[in-house]
C-alpha atoms as a PDB file:
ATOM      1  CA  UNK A   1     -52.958 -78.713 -19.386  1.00  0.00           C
ATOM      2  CA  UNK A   2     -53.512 -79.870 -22.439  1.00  0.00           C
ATOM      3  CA  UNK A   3     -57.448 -78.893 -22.682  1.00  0.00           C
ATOM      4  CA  UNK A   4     -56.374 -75.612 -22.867  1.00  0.00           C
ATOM      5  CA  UNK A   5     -55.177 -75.840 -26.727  1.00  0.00           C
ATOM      6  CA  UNK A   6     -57.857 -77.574 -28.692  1.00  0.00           C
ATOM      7  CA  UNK A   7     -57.257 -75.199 -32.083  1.00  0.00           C
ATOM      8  CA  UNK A   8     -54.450 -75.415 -34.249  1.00  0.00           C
ATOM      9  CA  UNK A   9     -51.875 -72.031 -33.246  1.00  0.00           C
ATOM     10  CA  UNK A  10     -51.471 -69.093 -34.890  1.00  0.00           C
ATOM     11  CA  UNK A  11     -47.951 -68.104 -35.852  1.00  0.00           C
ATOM     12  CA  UNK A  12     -47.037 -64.450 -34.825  1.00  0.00           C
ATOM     13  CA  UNK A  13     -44.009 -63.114 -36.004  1.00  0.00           C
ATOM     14  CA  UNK A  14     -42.688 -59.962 -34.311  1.00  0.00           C
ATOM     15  CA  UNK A  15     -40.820 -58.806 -37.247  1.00  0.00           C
ATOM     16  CA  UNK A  16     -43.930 -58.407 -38.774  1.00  0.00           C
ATOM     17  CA  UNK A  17     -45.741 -57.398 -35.945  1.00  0.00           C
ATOM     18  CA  UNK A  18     -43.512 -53.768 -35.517  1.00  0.00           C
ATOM     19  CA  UNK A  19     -43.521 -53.432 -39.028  1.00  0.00           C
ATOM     20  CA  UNK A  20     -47.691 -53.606 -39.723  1.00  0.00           C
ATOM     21  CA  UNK A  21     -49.107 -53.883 -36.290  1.00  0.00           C
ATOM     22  CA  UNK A  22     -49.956 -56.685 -33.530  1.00  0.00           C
ATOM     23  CA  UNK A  23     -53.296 -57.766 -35.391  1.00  0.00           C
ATOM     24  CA  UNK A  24     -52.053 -57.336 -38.777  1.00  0.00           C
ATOM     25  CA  UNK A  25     -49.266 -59.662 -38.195  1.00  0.00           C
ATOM     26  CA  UNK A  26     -51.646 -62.112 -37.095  1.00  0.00           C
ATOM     27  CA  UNK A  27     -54.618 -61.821 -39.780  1.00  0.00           C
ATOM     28  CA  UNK A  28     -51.228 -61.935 -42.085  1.00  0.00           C
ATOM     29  CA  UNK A  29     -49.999 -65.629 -40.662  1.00  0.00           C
ATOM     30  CA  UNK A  30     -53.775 -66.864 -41.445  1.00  0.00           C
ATOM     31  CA  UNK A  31     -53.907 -65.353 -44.567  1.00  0.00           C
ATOM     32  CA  UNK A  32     -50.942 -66.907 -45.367  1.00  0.00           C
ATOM     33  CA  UNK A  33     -52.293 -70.466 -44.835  1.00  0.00           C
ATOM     34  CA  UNK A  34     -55.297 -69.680 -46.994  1.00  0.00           C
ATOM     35  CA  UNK A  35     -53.428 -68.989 -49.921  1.00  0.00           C
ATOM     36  CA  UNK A  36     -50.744 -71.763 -49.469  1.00  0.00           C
ATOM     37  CA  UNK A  37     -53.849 -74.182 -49.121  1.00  0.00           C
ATOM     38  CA  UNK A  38     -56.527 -72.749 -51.775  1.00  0.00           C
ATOM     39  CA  UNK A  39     -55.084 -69.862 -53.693  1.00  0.00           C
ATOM     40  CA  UNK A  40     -54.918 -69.926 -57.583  1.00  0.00           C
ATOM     41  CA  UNK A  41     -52.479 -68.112 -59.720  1.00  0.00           C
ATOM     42  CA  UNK A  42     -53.632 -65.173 -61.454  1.00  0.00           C
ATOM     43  CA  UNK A  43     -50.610 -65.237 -64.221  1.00  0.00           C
ATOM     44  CA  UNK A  44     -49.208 -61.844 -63.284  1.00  0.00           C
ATOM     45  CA  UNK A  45     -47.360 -63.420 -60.206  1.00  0.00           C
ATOM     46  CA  UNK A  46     -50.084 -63.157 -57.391  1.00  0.00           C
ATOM     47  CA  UNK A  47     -51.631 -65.465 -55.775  1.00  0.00           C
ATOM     48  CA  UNK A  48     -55.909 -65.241 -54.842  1.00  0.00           C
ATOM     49  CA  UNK A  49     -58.072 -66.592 -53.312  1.00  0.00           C
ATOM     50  CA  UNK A  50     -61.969 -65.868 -52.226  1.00  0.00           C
ATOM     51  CA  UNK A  51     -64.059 -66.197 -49.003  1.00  0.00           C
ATOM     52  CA  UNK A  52     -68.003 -66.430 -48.702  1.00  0.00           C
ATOM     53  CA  UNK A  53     -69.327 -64.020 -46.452  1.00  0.00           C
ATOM     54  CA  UNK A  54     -69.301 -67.002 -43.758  1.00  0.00           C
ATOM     55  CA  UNK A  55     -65.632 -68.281 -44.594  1.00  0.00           C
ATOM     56  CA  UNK A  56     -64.562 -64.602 -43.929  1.00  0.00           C
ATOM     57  CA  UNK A  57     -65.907 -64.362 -40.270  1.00  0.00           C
ATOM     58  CA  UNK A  58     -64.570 -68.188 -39.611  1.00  0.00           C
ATOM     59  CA  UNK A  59     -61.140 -67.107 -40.827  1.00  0.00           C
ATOM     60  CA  UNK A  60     -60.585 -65.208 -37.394  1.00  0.00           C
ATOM     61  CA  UNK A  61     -64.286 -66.037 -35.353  1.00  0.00           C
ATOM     62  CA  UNK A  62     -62.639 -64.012 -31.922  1.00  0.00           C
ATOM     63  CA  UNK A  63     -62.861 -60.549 -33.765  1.00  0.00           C
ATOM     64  CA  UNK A  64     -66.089 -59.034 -34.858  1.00  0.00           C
ATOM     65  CA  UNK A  65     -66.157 -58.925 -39.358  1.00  0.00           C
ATOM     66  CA  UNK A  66     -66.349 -55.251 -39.097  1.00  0.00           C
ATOM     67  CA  UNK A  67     -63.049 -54.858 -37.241  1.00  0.00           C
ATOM     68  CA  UNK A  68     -61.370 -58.381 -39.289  1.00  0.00           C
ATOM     69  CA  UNK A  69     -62.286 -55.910 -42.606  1.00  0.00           C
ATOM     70  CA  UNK A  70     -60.587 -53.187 -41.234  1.00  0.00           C
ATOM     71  CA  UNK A  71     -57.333 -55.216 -40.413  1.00  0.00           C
ATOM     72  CA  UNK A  72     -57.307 -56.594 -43.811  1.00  0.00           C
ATOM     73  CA  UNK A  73     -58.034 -52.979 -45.148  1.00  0.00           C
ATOM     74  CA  UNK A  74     -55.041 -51.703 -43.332  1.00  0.00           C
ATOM     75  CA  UNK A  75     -52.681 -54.473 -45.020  1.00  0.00           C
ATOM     76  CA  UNK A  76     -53.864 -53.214 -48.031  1.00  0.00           C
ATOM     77  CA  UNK A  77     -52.731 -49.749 -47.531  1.00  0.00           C
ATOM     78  CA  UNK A  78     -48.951 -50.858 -46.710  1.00  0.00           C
ATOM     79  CA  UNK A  79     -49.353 -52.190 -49.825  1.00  0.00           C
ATOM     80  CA  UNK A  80     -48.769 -56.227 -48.342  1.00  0.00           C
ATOM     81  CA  UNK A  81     -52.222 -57.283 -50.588  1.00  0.00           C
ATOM     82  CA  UNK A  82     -54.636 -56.569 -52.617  1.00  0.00           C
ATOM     83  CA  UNK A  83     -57.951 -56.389 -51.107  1.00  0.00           C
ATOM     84  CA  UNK A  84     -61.437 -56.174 -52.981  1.00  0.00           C
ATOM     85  CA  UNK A  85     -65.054 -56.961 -51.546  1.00  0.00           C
ATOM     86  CA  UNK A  86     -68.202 -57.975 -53.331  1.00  0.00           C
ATOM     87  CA  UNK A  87     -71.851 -56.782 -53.476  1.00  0.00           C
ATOM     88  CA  UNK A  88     -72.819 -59.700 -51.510  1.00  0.00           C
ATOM     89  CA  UNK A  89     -70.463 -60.191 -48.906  1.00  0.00           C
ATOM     90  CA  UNK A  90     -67.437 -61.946 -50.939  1.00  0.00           C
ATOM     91  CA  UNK A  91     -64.227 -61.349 -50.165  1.00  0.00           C
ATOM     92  CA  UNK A  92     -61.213 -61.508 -52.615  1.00  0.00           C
ATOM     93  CA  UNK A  93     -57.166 -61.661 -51.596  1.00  0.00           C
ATOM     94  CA  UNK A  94     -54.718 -61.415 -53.753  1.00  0.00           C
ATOM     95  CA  UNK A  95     -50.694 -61.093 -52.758  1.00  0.00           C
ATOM     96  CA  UNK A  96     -47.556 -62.609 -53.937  1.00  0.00           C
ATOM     97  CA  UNK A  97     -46.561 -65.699 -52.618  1.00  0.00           C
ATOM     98  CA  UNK A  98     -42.856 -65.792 -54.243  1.00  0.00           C
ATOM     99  CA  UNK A  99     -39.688 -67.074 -52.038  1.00  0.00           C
ATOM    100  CA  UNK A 100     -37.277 -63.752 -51.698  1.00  0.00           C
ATOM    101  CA  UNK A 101     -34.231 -64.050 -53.912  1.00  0.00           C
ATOM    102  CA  UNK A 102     -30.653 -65.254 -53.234  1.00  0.00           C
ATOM    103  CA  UNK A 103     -28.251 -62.843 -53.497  1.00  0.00           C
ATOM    104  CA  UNK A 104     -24.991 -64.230 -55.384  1.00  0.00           C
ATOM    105  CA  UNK A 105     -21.704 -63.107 -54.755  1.00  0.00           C
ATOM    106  CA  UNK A 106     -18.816 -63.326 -57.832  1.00  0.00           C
ATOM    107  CA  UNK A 107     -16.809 -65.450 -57.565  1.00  0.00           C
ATOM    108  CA  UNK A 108     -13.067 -64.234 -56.618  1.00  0.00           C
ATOM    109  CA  UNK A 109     -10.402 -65.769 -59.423  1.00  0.00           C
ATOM    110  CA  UNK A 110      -6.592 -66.005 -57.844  1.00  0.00           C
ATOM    111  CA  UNK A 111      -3.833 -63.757 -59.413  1.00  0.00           C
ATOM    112  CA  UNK A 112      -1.684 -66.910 -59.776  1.00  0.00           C
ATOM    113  CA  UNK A 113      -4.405 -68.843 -61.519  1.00  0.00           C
ATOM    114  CA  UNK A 114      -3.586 -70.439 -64.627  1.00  0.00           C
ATOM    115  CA  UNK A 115      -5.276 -68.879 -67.844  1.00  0.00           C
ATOM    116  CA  UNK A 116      -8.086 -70.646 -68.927  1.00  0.00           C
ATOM    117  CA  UNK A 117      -8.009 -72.781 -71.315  1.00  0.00           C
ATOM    118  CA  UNK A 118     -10.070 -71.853 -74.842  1.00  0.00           C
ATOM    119  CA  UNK A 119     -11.095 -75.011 -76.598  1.00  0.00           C
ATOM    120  CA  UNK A 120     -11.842 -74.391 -80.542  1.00  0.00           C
ATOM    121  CA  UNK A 121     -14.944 -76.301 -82.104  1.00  0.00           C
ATOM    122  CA  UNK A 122     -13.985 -78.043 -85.430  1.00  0.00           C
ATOM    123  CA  UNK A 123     -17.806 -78.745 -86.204  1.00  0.00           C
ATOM    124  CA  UNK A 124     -18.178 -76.058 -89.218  1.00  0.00           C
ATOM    125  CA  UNK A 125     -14.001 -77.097 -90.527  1.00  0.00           C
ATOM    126  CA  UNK A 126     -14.199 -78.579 -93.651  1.00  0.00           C
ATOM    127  CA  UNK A 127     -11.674 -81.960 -93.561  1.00  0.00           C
ATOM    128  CA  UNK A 128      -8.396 -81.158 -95.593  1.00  0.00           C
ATOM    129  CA  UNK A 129      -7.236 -84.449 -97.875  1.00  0.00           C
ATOM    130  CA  UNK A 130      -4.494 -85.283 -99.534  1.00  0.00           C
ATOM    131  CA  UNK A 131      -5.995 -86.766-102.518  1.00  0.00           C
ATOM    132  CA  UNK A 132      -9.405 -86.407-103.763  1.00  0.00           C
ATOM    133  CA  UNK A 133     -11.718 -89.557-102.286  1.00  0.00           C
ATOM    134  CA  UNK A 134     -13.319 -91.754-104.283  1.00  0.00           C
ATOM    135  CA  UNK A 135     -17.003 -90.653-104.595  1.00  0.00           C
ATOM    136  CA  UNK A 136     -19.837 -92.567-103.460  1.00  0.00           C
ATOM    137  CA  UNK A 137     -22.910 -93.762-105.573  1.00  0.00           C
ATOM    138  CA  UNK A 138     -26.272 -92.642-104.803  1.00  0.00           C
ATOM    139  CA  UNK A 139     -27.861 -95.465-103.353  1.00  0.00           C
ATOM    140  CA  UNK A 140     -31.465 -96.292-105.489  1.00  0.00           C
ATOM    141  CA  UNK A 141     -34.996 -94.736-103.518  1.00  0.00           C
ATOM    142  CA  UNK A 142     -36.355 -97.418-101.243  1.00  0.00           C
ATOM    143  CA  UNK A 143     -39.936 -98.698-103.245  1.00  0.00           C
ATOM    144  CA  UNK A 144     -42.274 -99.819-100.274  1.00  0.00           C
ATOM    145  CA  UNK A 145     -45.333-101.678-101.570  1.00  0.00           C
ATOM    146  CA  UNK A 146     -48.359-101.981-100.041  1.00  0.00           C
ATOM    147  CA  UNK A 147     -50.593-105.161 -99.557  1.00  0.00           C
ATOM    148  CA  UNK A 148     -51.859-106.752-102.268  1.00  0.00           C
ATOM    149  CA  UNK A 149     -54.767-106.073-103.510  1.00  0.00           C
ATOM    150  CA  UNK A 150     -57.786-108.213-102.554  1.00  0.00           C
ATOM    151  CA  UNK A 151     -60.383-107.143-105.341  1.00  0.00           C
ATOM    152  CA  UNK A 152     -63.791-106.288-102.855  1.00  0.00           C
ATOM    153  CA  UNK A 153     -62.480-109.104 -99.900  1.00  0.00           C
ATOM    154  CA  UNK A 154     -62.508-108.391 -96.607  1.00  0.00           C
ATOM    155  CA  UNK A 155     -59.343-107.027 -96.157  1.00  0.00           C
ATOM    156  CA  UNK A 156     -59.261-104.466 -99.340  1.00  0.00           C
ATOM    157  CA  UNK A 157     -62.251-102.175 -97.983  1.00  0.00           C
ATOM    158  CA  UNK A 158     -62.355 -99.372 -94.915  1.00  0.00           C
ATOM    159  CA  UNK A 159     -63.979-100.686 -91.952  1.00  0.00           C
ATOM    160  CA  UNK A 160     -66.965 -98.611 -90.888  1.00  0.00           C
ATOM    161  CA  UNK A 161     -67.144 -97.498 -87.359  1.00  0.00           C
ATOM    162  CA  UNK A 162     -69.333 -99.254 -84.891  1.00  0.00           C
ATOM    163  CA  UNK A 163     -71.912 -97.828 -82.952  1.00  0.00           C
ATOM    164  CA  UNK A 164     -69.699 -97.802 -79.818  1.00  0.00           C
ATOM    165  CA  UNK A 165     -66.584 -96.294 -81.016  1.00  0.00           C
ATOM    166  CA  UNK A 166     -68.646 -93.650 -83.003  1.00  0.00           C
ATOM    167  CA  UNK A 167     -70.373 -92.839 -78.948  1.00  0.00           C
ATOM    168  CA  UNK A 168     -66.381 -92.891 -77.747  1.00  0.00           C
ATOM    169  CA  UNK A 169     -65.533 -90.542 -80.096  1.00  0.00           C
ATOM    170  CA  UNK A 170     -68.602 -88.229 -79.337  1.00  0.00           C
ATOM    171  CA  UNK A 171     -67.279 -88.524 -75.720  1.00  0.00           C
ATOM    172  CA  UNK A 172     -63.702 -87.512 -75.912  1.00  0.00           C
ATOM    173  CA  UNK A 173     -64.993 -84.281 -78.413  1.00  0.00           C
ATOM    174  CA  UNK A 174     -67.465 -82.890 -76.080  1.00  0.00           C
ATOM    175  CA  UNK A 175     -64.286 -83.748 -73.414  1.00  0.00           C
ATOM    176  CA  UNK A 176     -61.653 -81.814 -74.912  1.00  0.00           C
ATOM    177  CA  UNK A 177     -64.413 -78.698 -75.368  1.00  0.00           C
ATOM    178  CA  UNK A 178     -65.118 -78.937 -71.496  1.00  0.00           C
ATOM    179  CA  UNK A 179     -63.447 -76.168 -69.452  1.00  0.00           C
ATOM    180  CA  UNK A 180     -63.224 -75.928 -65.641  1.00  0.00           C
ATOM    181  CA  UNK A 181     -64.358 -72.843 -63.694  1.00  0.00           C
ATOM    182  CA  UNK A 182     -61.768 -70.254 -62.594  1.00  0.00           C
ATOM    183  CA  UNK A 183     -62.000 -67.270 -60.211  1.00  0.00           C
ATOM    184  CA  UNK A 184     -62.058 -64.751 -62.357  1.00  0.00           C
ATOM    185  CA  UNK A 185     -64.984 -66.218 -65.044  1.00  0.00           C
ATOM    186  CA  UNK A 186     -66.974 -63.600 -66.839  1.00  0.00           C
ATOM    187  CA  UNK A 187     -70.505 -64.603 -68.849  1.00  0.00           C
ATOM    188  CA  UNK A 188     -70.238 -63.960 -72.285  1.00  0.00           C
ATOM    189  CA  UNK A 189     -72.255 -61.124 -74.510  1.00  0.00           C
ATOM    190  CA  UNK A 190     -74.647 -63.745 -75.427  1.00  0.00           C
ATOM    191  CA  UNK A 191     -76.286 -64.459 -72.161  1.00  0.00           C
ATOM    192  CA  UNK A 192     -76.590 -60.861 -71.637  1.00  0.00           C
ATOM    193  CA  UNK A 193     -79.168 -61.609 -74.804  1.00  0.00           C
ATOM    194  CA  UNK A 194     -80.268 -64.572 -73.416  1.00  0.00           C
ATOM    195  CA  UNK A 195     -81.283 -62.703 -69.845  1.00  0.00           C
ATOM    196  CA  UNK A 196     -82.551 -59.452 -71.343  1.00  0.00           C
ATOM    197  CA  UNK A 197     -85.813 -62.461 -72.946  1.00  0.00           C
ATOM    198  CA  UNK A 198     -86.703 -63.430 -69.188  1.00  0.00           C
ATOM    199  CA  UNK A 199     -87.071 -59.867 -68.321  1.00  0.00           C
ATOM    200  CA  UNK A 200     -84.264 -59.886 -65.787  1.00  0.00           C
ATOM    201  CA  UNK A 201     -81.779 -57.171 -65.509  1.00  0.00           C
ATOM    202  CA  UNK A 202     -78.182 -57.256 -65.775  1.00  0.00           C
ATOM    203  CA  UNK A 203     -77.494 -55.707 -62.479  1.00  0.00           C
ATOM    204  CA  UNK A 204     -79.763 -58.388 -60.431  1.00  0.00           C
ATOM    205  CA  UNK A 205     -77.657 -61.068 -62.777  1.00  0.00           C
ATOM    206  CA  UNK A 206     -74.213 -59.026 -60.989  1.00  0.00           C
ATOM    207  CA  UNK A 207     -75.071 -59.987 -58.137  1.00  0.00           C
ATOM    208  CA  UNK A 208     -75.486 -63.530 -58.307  1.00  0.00           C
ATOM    209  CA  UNK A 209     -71.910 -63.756 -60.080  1.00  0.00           C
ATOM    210  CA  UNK A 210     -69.264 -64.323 -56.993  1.00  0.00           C
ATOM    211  CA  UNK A 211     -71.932 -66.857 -55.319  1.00  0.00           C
ATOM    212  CA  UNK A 212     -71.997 -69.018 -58.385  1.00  0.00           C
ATOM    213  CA  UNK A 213     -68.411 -68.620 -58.451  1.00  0.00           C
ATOM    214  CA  UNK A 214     -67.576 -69.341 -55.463  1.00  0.00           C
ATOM    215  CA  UNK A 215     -70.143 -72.376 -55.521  1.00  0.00           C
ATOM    216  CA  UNK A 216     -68.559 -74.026 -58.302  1.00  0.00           C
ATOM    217  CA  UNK A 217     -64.975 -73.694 -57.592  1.00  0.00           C
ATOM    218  CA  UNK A 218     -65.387 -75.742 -54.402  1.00  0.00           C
ATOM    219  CA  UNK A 219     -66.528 -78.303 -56.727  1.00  0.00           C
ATOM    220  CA  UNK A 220     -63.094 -80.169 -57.460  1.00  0.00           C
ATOM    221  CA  UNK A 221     -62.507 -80.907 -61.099  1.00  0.00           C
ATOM    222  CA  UNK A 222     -66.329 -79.723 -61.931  1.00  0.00           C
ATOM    223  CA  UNK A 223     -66.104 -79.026 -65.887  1.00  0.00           C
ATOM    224  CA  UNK A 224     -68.608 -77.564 -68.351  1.00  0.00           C
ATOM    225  CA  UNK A 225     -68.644 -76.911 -71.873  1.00  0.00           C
ATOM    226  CA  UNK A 226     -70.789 -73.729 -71.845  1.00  0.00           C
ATOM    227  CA  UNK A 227     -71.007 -71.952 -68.340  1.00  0.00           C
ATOM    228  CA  UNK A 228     -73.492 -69.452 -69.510  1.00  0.00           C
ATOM    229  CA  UNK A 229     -76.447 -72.295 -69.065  1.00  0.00           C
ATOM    230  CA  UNK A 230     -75.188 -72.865 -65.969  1.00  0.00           C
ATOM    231  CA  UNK A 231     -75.270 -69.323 -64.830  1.00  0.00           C
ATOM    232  CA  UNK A 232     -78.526 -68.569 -66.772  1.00  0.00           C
ATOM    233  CA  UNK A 233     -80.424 -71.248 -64.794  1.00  0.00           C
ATOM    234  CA  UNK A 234     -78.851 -70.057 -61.338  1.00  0.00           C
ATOM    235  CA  UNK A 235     -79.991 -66.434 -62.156  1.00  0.00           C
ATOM    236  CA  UNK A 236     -83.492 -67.217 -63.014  1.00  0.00           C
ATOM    237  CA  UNK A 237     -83.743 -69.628 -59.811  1.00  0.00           C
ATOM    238  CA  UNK A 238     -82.447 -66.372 -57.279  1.00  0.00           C
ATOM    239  CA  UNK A 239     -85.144 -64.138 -59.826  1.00  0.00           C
ATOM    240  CA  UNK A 240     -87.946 -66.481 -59.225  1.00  0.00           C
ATOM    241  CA  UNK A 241     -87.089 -66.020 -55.502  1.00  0.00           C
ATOM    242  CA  UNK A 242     -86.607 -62.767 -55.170  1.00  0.00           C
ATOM    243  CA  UNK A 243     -90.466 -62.102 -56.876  1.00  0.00           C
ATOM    244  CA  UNK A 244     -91.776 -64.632 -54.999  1.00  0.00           C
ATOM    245  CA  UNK A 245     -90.762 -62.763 -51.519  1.00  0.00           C
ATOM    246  CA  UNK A 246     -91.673 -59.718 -52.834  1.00  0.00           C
ATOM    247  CA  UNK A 247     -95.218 -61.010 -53.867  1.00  0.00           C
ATOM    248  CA  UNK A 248     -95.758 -62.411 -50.533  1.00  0.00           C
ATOM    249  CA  UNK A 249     -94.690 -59.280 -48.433  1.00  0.00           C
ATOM    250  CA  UNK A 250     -96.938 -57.174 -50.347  1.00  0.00           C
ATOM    251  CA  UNK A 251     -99.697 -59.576 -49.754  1.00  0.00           C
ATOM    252  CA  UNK A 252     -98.820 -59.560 -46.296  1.00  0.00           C
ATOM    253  CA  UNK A 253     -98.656 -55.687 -46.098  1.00  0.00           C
ATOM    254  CA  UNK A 254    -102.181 -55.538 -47.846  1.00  0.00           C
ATOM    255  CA  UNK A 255    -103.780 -57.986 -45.534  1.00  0.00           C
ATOM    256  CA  UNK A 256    -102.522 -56.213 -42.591  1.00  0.00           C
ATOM    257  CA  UNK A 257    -104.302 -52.805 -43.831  1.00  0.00           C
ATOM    258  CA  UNK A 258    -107.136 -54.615 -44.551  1.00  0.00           C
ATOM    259  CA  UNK A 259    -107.774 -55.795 -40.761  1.00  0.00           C
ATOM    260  CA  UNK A 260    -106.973 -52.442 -39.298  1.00  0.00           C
ATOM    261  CA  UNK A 261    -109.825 -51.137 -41.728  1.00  0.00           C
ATOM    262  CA  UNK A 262    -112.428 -54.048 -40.884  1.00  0.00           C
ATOM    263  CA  UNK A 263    -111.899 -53.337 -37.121  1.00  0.00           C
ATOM    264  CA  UNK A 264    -114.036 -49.766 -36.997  1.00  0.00           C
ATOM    265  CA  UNK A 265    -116.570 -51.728 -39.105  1.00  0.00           C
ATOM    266  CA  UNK A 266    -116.821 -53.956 -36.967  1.00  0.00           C
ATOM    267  CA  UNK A 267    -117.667 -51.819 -33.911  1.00  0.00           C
ATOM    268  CA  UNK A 268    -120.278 -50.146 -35.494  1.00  0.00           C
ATOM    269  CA  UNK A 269    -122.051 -53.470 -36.200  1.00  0.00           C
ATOM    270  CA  UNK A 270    -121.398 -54.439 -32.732  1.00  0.00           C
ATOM    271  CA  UNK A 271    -122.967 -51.057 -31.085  1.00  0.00           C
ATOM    272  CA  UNK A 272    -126.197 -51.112 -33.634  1.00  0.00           C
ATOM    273  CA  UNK A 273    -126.620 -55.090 -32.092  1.00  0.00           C
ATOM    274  CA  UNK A 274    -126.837 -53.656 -28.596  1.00  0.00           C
ATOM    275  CA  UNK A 275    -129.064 -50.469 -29.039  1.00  0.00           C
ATOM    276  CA  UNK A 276    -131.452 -53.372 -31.447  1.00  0.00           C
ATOM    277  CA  UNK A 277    -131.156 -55.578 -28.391  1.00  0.00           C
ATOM    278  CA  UNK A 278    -132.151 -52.919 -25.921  1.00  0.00           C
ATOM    279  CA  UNK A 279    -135.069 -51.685 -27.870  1.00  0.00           C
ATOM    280  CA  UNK A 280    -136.538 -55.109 -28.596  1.00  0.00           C
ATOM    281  CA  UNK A 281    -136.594 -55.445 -24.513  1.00  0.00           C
ATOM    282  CA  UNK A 282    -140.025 -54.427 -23.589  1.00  0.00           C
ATOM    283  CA  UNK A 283    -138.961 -55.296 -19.589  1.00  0.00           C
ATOM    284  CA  UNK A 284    -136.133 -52.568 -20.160  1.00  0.00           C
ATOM    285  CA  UNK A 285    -137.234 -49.036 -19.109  1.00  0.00           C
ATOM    286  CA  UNK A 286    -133.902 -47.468 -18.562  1.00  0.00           C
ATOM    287  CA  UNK A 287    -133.608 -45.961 -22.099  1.00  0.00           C
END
């Protein structure tokens, strides 16, 4: 009996089920664990996370993408998530993932209660004397002195850094300047520049964006200090592919038109080798 479960279940809830629908209840429950598991805060209280054109269809494999995008489209009507999908197949969730509140009731004070009682600082009271108190002497400034000094020894000049510690240093800076990649990263206005030298345009650059994305941020704890070169060397890599296929269809294309040209040709050379043949045949007296 037990072959027949090999997957993890799917919760179904059928609160949520009359409210939404059958299969948005369910697409909700595995939605759910996706965001619980890999969502990232957005700071405005929501909750998102982003599927590959592949990680979409293996969210729910027994429906058909076309119908699992219309589920999640209806969700996003009733207003349970936002849904938004990429030029190349990406597909972004967001929705909030906050605990509903606790309603608390006041609490109920007894008529017979005793009054509470009101207890009166006597922090900012000044103390009230008698007689005036003797007043204290101001005690002298403490003099530290410093070591003596040594007059050029070893101890009276600043050690220089070493080669190492100066390479430590080095380290930690570049460090503290490194960044890690987040879901909603943007190239700045200078690889715009950078991209309009190689003769590639922004659009084609567009659509490389939620593929390098989603590529790094599956790399755990993957930092950079400058993205941009990143992104610029991705984008000319997908360019350099993209001409290359083109190059070779065309190619392709021209050599086909080229053989259905050469085949008439051909013929003709073919019929003038018979009719040379037949002439050159003095036994032949059919023609």
């Amino acid at each position: 009996m037990s072959d027949f479960f090999p997957e993890k279940p799917i919760l179904f809830y059928p609160s949520l089920a009359k409210r939404f629908g059958a299969d948005e209840a369910i697409l909700l429950s595995l939605l759910r664990d996706s965001l619980l598991l890999n969502g990232l805060p957005d700071g405005k209280g929501y909750t998102e996370v982003m599927f590959s054109n592949r990680q979409w269809h293996d969210l729910a494999s027994f429906w058909e993408v076309e119908y699992l995008t219309q589920i999640a489209e209806s969700l996003s009507r009733q207003g349970v998530l936002v849904l938004s999908i990429g030029t190349s197949g990406t597909v972004r969730v967001k929705a909030k993932m906050g605990s509903s509140s606790t309603t608390h009731q006041p609490q109920q004070v007894s008529a017979h209660a005793a009054p509470p009682v009101v207890s009166v600082s006597t922090e900012n009271t000044l103390p009230v004397y008698d007689h005036l108190p003797p007043r204290a002497k101001p005690e002298a400034p403490k003099v530290t002195r410093g070591p003596a000094p040594t007059f050029g020894g070893t101890n009276g000049w600043r050690r220089q850094k070493d080669e190492l510690e100066a390479i430590f240093e080095q380290h930690e800076e570049r460090n503290q300047r490194m960044v890690p990649m987040s879901m909603h990263w943007k190239p700045s206005a200078a690889f715009h520049e950078f991209l309009a030298r190689h003769s590639i345009p922004s659009e084609f650059a567009q659509t490389c964006l939620d593929e390098f994305v989603l590529y790094w941020l599956a790399k755990d704890n993957k930092r950079e200090t400058n993205w941009d070169q990143k992104f610029l060397a991705w984008v000319k890599r997908e360019w350099v592919k993209q001409q290359s296929q083109e190059a070779r269809d065309k190619r392709s294309d021209q050599l086909l038109a080229g053989s259905v040209n050469e085949n008439p040709r051909r013929d003709t050379r073919e019929s003038r080798k018979r009719v040379t043949a037949a002439i050159m045949d003095i036994k032949d007296t059919d023609w």
